[in-house]
Protein backbone atom coordinates (compact mmCIF):
# COMPACT_ATOMS: atom_id res chain seq x y z
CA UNK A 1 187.37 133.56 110.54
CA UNK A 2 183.96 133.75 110.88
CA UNK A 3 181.04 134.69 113.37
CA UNK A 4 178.67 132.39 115.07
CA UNK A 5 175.93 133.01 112.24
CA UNK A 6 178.70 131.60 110.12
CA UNK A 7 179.42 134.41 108.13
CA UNK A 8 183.22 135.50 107.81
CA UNK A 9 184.40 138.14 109.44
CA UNK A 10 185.97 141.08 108.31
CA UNK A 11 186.65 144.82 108.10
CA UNK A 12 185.84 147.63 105.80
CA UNK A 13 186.45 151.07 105.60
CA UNK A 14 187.76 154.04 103.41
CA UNK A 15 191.66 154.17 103.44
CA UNK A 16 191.85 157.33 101.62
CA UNK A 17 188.90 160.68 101.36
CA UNK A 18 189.36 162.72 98.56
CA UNK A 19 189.35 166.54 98.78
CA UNK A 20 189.70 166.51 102.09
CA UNK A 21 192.53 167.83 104.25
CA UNK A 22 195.23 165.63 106.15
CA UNK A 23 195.92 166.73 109.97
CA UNK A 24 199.26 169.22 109.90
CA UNK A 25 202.51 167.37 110.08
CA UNK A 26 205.81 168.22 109.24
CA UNK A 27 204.69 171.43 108.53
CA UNK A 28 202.54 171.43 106.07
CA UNK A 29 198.78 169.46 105.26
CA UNK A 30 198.26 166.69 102.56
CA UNK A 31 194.70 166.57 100.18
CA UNK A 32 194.87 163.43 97.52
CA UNK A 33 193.48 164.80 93.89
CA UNK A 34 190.25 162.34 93.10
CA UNK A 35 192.33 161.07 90.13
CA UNK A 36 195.16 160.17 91.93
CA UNK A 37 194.76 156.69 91.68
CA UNK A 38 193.46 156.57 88.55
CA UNK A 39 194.23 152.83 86.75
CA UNK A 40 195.22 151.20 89.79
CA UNK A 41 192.81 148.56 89.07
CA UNK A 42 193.70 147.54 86.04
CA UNK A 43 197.43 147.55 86.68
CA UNK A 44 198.88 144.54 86.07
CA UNK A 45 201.26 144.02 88.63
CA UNK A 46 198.97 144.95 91.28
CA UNK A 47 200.15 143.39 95.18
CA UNK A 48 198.35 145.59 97.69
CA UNK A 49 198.48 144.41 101.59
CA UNK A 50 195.91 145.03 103.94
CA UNK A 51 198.25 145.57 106.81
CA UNK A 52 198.09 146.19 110.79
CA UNK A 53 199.34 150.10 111.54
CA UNK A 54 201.83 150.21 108.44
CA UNK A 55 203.56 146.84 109.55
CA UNK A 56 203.76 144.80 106.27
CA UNK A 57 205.25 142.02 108.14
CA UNK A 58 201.54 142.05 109.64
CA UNK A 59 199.35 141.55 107.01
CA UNK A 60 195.73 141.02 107.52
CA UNK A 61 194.76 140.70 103.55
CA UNK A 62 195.64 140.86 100.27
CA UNK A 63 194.83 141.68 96.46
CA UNK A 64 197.26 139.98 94.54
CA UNK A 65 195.60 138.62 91.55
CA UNK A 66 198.50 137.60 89.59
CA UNK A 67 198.79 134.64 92.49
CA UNK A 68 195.31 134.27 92.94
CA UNK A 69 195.07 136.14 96.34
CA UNK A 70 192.17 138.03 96.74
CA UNK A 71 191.21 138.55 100.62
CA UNK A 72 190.98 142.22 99.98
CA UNK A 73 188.68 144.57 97.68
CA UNK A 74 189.43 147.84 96.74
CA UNK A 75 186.93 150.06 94.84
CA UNK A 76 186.95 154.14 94.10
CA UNK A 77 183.90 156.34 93.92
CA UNK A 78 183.22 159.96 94.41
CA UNK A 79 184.34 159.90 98.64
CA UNK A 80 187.35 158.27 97.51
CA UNK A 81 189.35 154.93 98.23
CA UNK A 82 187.48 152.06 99.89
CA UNK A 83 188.36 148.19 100.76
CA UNK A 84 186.36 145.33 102.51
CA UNK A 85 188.66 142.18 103.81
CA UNK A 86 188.08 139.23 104.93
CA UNK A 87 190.73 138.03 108.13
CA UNK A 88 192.38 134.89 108.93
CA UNK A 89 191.96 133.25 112.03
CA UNK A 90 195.15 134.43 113.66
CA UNK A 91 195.45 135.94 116.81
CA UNK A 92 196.74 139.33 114.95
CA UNK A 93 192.90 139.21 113.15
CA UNK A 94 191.33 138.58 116.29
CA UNK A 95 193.57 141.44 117.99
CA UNK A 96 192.66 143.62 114.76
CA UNK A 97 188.96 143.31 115.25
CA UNK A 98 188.96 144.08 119.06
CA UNK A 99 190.80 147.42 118.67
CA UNK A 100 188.06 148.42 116.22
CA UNK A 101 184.98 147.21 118.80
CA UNK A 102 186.99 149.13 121.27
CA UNK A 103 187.52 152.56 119.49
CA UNK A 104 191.70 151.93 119.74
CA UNK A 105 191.76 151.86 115.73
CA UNK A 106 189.70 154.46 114.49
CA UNK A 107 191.38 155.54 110.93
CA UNK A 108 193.17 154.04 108.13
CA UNK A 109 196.08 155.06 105.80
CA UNK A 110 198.10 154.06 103.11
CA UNK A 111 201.96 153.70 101.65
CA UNK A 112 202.36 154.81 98.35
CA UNK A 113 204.98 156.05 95.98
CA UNK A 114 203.81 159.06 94.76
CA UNK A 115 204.70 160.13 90.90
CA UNK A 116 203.21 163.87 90.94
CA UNK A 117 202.39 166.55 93.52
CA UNK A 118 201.85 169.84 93.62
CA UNK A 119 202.93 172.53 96.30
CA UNK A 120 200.92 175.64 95.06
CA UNK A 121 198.36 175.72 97.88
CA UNK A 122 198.22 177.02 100.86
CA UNK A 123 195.46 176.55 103.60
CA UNK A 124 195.60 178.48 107.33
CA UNK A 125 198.85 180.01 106.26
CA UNK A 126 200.45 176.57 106.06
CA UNK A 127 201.70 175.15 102.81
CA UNK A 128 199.66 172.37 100.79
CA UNK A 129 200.84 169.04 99.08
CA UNK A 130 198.52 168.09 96.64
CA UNK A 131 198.84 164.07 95.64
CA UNK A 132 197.80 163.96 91.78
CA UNK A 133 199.38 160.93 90.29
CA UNK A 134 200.52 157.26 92.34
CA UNK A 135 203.30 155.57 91.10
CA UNK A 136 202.59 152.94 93.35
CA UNK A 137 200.12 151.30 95.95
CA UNK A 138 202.29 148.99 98.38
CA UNK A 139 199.74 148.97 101.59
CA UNK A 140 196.57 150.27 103.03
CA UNK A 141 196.86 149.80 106.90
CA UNK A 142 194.81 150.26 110.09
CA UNK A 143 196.06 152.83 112.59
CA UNK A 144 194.95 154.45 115.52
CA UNK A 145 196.25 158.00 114.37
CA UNK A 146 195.66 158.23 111.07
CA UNK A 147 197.17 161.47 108.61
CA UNK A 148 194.27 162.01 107.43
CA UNK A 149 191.19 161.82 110.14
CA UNK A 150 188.31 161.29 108.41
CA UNK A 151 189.25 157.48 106.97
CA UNK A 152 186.72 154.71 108.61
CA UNK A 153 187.36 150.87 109.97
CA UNK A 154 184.91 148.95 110.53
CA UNK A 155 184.35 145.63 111.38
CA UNK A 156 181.92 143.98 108.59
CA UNK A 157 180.02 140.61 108.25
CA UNK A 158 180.01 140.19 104.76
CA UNK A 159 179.69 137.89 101.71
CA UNK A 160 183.01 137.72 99.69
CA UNK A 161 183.81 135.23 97.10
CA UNK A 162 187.37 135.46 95.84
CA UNK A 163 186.79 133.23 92.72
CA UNK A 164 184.00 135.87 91.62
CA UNK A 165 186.06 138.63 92.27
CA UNK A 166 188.90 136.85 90.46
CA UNK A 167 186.66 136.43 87.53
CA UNK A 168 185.89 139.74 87.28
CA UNK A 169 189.16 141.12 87.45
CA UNK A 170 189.99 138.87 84.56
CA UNK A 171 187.66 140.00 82.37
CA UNK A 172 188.01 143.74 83.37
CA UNK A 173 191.56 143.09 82.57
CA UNK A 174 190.69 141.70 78.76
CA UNK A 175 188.44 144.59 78.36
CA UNK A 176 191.69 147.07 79.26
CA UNK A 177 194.05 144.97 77.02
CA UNK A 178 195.74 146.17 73.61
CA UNK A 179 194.12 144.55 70.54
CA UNK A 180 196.67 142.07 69.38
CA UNK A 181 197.65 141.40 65.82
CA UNK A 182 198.14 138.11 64.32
């Protein structure tokens, strides 16, 4: 949907920090490895939802590129995991947006299939899983109590054009591909 200057509106944020320490739960704290998801964008089945507090029957947005859905953005750099979406109009969008404005959703998180960890550490005499290696990406979600504090929402204004960003993919994806022998 879109605000009265006409631009759509959305939400960005960072749905996973590097380095950086998960609040203690079951036990024991979480830190994600800045290669853990390492190729994700140039996997080939890629379906990542954009969902409201780890309900995938909720789904705000989505990067599906095999069927041409590309509502959501995900990019890496040196902080870690980041995403900008653009929202339907539905009342769940609308809903979505006015818990950010309102300070109810503060935090984001993710659910993932994880290949390889590693239980070595220990911080503040509590023990330390290290996330090195996805298997898989199924959702990046909004939540009010996120496992790791530090991830942002936001609500955004932004520019987004799906047929660029398809394009790009595309050709990102040729660039990745085997040479082929005829």
């Amino acid at each position: 949907f879109s605000t009265g200057s006409g631009a759509p509106k959305g939400i960005k944020g960072y749905f996973c920090k590097f380095n950086t320490y998960s609040i203690l739960r079951y036990g024991f704290r979480t830190i994600i490895d800045p290669g853990f998801f390492d190729g994700l964008l140039s996997q080939q089945d890629l379906d990542v939802e954009c969902a409201y507090t780890h309900d995938t029957n909720l789904i705000l947005a989505r990067l599906c590129p095999e069927r041409k859905i590309n509502t959501l953005e995900l990019s890496f750099d040196s902080k870690g995991g980041s995403f900008k979406a653009i929202l339907p109009d539905t009342q769940r969008a609308h809903d979505c947006i006015a818990d950010i404005e309102h300070g109810n959703i503060t935090g984001c998180s993710f659910g993932v299939l994880v290949a390889e960890e590693d239980w070595s550490g220990v911080v503040d005499d509590m023990p330390v899983r290290r996330l090195l290696k996805y298997e898989r990406l199924d959702h990046i979600c909004l939540t009010p109590k996120p496992l790791f504090p530090d991830t942002e929402a936001s609500v955004n204004r932004f520019s987004f054009d799906p047929e660029e960003k398809e394009k790009e993919f595309y050709l990102s994806m040729l660039k990745h591909r085997a040479p082929q022998t005829m």
